[in-house]
PDB file of N, CA and C in Angstrom:
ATOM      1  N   UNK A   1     -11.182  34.210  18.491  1.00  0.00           N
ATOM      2  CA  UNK A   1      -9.962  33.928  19.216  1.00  0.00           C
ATOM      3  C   UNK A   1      -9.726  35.037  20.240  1.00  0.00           C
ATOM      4  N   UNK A   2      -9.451  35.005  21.355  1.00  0.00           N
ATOM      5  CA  UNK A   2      -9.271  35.346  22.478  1.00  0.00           C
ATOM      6  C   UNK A   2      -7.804  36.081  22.512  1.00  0.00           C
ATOM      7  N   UNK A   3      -7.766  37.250  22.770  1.00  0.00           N
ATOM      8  CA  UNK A   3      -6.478  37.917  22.833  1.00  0.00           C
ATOM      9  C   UNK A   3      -6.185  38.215  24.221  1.00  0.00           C
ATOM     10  N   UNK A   4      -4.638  37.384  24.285  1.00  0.00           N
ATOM     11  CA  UNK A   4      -4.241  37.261  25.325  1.00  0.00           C
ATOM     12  C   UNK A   4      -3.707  39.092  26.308  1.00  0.00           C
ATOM     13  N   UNK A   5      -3.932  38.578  27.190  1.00  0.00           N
ATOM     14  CA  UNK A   5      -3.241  39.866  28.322  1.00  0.00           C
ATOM     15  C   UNK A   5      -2.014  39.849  28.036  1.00  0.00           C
ATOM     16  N   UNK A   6      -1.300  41.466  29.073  1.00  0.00           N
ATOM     17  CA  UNK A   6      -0.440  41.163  28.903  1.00  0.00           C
ATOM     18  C   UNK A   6       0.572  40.207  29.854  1.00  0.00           C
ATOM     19  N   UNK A   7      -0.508  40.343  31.198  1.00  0.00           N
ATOM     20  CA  UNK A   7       0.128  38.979  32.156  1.00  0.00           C
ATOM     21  C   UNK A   7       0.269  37.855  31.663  1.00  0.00           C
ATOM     22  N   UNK A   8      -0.814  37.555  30.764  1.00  0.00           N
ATOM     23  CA  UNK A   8      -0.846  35.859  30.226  1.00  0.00           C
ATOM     24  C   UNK A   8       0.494  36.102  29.480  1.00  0.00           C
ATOM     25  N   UNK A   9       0.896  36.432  28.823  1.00  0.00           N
ATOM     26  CA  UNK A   9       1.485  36.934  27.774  1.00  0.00           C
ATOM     27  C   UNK A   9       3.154  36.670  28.881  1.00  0.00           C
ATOM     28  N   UNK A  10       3.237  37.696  29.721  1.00  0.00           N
ATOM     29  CA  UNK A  10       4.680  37.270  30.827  1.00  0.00           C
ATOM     30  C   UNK A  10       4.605  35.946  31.418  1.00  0.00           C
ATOM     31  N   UNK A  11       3.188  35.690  32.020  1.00  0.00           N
ATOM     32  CA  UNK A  11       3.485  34.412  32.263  1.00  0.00           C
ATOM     33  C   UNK A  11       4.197  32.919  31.182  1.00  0.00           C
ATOM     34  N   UNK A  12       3.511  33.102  30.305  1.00  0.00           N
ATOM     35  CA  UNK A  12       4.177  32.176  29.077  1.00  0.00           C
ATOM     36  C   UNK A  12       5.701  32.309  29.059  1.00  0.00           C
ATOM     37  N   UNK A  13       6.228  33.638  28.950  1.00  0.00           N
ATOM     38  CA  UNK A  13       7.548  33.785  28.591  1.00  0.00           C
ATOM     39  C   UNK A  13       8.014  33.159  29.908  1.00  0.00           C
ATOM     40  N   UNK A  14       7.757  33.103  30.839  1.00  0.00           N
ATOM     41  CA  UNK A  14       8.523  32.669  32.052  1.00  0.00           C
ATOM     42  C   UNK A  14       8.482  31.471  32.253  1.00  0.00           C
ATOM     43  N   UNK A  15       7.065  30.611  31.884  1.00  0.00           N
ATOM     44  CA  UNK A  15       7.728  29.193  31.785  1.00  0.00           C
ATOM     45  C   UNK A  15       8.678  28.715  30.402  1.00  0.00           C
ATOM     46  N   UNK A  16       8.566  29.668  29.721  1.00  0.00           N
ATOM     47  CA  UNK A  16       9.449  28.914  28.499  1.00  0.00           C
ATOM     48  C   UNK A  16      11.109  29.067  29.179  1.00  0.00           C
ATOM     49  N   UNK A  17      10.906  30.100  29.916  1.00  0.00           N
ATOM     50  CA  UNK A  17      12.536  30.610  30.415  1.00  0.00           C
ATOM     51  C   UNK A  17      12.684  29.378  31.643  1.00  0.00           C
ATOM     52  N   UNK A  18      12.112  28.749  32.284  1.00  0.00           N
ATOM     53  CA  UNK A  18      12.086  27.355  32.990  1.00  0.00           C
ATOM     54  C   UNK A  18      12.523  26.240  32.218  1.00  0.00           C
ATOM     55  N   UNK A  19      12.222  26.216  30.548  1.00  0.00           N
ATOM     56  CA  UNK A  19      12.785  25.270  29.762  1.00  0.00           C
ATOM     57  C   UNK A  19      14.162  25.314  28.871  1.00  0.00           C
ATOM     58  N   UNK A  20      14.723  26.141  29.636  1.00  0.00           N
ATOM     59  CA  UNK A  20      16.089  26.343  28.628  1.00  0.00           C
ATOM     60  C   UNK A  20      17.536  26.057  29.970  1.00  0.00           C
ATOM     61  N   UNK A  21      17.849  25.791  29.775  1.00  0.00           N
ATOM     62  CA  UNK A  21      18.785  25.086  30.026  1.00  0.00           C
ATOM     63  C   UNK A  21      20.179  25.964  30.721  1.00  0.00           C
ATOM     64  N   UNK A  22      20.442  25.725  32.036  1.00  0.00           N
ATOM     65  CA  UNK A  22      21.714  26.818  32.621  1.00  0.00           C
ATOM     66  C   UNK A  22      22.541  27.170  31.906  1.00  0.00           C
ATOM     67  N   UNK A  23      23.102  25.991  31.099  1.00  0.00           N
ATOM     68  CA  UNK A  23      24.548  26.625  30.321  1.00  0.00           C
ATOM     69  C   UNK A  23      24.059  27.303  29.243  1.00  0.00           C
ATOM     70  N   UNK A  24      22.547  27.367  28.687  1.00  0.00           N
ATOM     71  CA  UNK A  24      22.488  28.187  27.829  1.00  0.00           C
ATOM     72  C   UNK A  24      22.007  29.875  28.218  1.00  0.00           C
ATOM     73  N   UNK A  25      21.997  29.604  29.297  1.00  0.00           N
ATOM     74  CA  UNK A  25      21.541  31.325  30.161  1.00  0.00           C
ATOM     75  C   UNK A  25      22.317  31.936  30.500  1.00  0.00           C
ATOM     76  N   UNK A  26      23.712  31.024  30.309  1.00  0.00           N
ATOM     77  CA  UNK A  26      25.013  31.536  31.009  1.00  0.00           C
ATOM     78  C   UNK A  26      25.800  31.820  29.798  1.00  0.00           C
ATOM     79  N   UNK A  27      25.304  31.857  28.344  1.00  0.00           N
ATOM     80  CA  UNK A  27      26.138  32.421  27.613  1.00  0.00           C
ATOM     81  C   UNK A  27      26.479  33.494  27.430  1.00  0.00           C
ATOM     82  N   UNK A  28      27.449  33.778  27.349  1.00  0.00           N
ATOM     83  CA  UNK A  28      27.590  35.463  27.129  1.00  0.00           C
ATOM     84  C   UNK A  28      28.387  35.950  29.125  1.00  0.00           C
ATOM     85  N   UNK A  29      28.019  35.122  29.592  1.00  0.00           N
ATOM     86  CA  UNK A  29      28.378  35.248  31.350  1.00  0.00           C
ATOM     87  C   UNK A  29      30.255  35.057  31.756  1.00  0.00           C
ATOM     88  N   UNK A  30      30.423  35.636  32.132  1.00  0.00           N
ATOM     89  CA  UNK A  30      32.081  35.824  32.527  1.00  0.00           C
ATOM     90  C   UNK A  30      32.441  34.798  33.909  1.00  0.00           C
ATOM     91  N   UNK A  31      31.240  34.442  34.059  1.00  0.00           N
ATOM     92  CA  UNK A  31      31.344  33.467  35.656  1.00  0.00           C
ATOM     93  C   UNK A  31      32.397  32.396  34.908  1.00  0.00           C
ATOM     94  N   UNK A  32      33.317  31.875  35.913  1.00  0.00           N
ATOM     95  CA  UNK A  32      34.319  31.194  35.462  1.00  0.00           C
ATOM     96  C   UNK A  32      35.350  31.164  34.483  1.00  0.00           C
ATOM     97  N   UNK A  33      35.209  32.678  33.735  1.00  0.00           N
ATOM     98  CA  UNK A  33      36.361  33.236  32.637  1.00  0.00           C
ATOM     99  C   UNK A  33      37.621  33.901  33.270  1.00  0.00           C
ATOM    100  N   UNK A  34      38.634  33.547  32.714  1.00  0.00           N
ATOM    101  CA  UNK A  34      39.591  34.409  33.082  1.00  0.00           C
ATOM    102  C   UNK A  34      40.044  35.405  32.261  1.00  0.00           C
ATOM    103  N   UNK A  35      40.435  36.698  32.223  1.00  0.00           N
ATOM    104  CA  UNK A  35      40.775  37.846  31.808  1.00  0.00           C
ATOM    105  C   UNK A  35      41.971  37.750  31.694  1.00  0.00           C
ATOM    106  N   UNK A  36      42.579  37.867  29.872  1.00  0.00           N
ATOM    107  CA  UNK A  36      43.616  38.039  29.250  1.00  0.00           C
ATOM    108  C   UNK A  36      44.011  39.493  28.621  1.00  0.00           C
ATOM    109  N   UNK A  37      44.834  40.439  29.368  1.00  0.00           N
ATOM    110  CA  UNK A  37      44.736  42.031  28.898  1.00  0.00           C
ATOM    111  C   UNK A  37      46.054  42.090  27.540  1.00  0.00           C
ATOM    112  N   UNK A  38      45.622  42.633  26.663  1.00  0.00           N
ATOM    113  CA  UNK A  38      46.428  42.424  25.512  1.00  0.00           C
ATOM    114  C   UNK A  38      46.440  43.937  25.282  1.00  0.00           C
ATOM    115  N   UNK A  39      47.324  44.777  23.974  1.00  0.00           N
ATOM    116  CA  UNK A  39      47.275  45.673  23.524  1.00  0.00           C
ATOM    117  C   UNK A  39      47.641  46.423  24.727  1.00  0.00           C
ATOM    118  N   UNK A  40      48.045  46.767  25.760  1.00  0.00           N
ATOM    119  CA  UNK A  40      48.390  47.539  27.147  1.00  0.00           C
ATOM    120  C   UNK A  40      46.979  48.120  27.799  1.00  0.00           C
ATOM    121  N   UNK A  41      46.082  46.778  27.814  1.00  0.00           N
ATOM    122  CA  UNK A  41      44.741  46.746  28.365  1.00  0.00           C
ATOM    123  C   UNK A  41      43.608  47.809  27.581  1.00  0.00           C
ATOM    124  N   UNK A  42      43.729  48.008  26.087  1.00  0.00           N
ATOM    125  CA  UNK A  42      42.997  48.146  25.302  1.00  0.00           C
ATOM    126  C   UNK A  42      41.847  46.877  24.525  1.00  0.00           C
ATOM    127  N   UNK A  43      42.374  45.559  24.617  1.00  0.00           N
ATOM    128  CA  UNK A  43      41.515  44.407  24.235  1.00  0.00           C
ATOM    129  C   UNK A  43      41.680  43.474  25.275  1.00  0.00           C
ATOM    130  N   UNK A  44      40.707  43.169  26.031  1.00  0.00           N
ATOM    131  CA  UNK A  44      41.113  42.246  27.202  1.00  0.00           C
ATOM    132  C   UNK A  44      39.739  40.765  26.597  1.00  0.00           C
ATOM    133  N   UNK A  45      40.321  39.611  26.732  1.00  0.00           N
ATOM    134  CA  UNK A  45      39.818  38.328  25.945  1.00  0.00           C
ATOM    135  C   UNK A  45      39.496  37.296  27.568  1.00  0.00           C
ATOM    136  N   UNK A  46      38.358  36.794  27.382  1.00  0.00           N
ATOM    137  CA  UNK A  46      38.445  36.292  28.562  1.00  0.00           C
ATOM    138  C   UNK A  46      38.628  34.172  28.223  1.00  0.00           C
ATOM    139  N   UNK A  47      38.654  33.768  28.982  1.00  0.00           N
ATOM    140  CA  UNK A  47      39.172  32.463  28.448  1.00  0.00           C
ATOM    141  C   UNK A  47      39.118  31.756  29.581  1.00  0.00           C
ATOM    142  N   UNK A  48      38.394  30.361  29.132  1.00  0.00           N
ATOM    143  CA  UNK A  48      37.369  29.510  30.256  1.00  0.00           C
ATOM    144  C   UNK A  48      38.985  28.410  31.032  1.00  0.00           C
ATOM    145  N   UNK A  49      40.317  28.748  30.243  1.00  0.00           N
ATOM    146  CA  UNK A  49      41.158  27.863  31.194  1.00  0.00           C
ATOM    147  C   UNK A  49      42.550  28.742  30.865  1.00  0.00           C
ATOM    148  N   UNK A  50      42.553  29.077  32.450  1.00  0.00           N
ATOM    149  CA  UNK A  50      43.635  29.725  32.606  1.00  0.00           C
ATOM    150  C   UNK A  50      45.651  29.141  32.374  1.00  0.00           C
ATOM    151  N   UNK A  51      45.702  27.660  31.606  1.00  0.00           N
ATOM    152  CA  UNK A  51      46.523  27.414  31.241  1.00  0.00           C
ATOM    153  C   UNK A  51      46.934  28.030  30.007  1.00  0.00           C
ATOM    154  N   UNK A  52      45.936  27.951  29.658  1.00  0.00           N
ATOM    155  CA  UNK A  52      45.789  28.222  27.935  1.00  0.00           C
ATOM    156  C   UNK A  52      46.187  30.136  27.797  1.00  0.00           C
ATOM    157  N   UNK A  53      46.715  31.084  28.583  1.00  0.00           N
ATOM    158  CA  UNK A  53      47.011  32.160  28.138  1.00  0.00           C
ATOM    159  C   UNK A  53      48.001  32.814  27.820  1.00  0.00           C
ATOM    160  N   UNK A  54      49.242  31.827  27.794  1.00  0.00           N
ATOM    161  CA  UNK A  54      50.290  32.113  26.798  1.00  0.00           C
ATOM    162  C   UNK A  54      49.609  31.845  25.223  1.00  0.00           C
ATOM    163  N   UNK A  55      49.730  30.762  25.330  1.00  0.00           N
ATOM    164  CA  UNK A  55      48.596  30.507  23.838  1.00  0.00           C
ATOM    165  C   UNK A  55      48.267  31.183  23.669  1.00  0.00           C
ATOM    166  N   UNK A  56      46.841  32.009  24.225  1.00  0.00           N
ATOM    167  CA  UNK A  56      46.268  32.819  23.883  1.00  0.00           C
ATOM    168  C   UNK A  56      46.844  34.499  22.711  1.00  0.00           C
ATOM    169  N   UNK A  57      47.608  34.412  23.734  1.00  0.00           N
ATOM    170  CA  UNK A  57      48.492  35.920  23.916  1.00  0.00           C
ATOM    171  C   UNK A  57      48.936  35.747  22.156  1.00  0.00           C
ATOM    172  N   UNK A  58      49.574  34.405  22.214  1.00  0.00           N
ATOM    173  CA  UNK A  58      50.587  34.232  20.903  1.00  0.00           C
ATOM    174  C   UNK A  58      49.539  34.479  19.529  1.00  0.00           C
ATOM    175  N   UNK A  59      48.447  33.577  19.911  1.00  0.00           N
ATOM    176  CA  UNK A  59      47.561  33.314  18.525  1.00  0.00           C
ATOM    177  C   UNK A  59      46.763  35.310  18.608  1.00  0.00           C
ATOM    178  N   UNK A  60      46.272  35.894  19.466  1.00  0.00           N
ATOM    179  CA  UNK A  60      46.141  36.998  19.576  1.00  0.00           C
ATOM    180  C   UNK A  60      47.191  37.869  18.571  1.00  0.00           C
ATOM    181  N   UNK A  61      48.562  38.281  18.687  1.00  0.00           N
ATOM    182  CA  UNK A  61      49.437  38.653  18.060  1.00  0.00           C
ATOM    183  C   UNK A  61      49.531  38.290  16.760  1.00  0.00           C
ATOM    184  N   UNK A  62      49.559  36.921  16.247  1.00  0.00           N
ATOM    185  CA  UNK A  62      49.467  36.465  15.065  1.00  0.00           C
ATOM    186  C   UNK A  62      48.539  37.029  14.333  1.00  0.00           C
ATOM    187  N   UNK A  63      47.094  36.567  14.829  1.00  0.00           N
ATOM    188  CA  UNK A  63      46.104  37.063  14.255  1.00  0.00           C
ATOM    189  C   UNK A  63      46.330  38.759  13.593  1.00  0.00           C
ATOM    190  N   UNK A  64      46.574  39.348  14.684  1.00  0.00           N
ATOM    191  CA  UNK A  64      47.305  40.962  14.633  1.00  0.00           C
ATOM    192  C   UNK A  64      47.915  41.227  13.512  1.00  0.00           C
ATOM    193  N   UNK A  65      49.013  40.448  13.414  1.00  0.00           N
ATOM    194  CA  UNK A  65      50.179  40.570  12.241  1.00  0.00           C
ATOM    195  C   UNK A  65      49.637  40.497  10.987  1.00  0.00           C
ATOM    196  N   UNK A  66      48.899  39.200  10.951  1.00  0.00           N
ATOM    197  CA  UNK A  66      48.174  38.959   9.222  1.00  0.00           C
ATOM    198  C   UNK A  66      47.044  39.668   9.169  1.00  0.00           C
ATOM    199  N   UNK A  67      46.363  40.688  10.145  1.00  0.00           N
ATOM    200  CA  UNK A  67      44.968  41.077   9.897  1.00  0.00           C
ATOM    201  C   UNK A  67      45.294  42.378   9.497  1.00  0.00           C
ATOM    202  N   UNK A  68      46.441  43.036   9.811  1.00  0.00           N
ATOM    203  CA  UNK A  68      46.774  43.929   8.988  1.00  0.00           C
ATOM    204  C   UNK A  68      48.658  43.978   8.376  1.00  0.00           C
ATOM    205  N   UNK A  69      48.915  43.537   7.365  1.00  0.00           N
ATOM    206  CA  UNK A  69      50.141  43.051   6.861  1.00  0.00           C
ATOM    207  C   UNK A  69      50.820  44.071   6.538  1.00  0.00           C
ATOM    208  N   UNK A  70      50.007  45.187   5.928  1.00  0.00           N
ATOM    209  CA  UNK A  70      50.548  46.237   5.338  1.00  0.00           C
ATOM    210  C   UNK A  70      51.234  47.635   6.182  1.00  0.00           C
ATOM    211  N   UNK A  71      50.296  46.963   7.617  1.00  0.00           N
ATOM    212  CA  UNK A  71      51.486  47.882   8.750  1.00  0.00           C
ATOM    213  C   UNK A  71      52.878  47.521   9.130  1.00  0.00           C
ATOM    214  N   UNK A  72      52.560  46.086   8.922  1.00  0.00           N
ATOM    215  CA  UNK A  72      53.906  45.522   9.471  1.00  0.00           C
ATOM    216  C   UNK A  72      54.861  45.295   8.836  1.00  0.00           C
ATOM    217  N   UNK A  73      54.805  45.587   7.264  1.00  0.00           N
ATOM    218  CA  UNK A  73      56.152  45.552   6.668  1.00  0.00           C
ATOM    219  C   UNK A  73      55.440  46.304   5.484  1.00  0.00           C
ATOM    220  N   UNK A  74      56.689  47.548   4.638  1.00  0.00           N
ATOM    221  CA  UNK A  74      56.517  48.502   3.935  1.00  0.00           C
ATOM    222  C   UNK A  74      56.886  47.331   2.756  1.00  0.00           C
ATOM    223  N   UNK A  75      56.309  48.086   1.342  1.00  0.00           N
ATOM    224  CA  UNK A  75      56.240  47.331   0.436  1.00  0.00           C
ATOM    225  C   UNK A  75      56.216  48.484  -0.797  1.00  0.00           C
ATOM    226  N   UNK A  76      57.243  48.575  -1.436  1.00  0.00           N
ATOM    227  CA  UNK A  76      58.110  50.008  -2.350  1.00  0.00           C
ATOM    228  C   UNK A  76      57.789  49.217  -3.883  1.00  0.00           C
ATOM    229  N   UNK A  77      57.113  50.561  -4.793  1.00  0.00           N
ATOM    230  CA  UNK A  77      56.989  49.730  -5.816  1.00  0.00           C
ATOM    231  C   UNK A  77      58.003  50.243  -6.876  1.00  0.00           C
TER     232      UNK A  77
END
């Protein structure tokens, strides 16, 4: 068996990268996100529809509240 180069070897990877698909190359990509700054621009959330960032903001906070409970209200035994 014949051991490939390492050109053969880039070339392969580059047609496989011809078979995958835009929206999957674009994951992780901010193109068309909008930027939600929370915490006084310590966590900024980006979010594909800019109606949706009151929402956002609210379920953000919530999440906040129950992810740590024990800051937000003292509990005396």
């Amino acid at each position: 068996m014949k051991k490939k180069t390492t050109l053969e070897y880039r070339m392969m990877l580059e047609n496989n990268r011809l078979k995958i698909s835009d929206s999957k190359l674009l994951m992780g990509s901010l193109i068309g996100k909008y930027p939600v700054i929370l915490d006084g621009g310590r966590t900024i959330i980006f979010i594909s529809d800019k109606s949706k960032e009151s929402e956002t903001r609210k379920k953000y906070e919530l999440l906040k509240g129950n992810r740590f409970p024990s800051h937000s209200t003292k509990h005396h035994s």
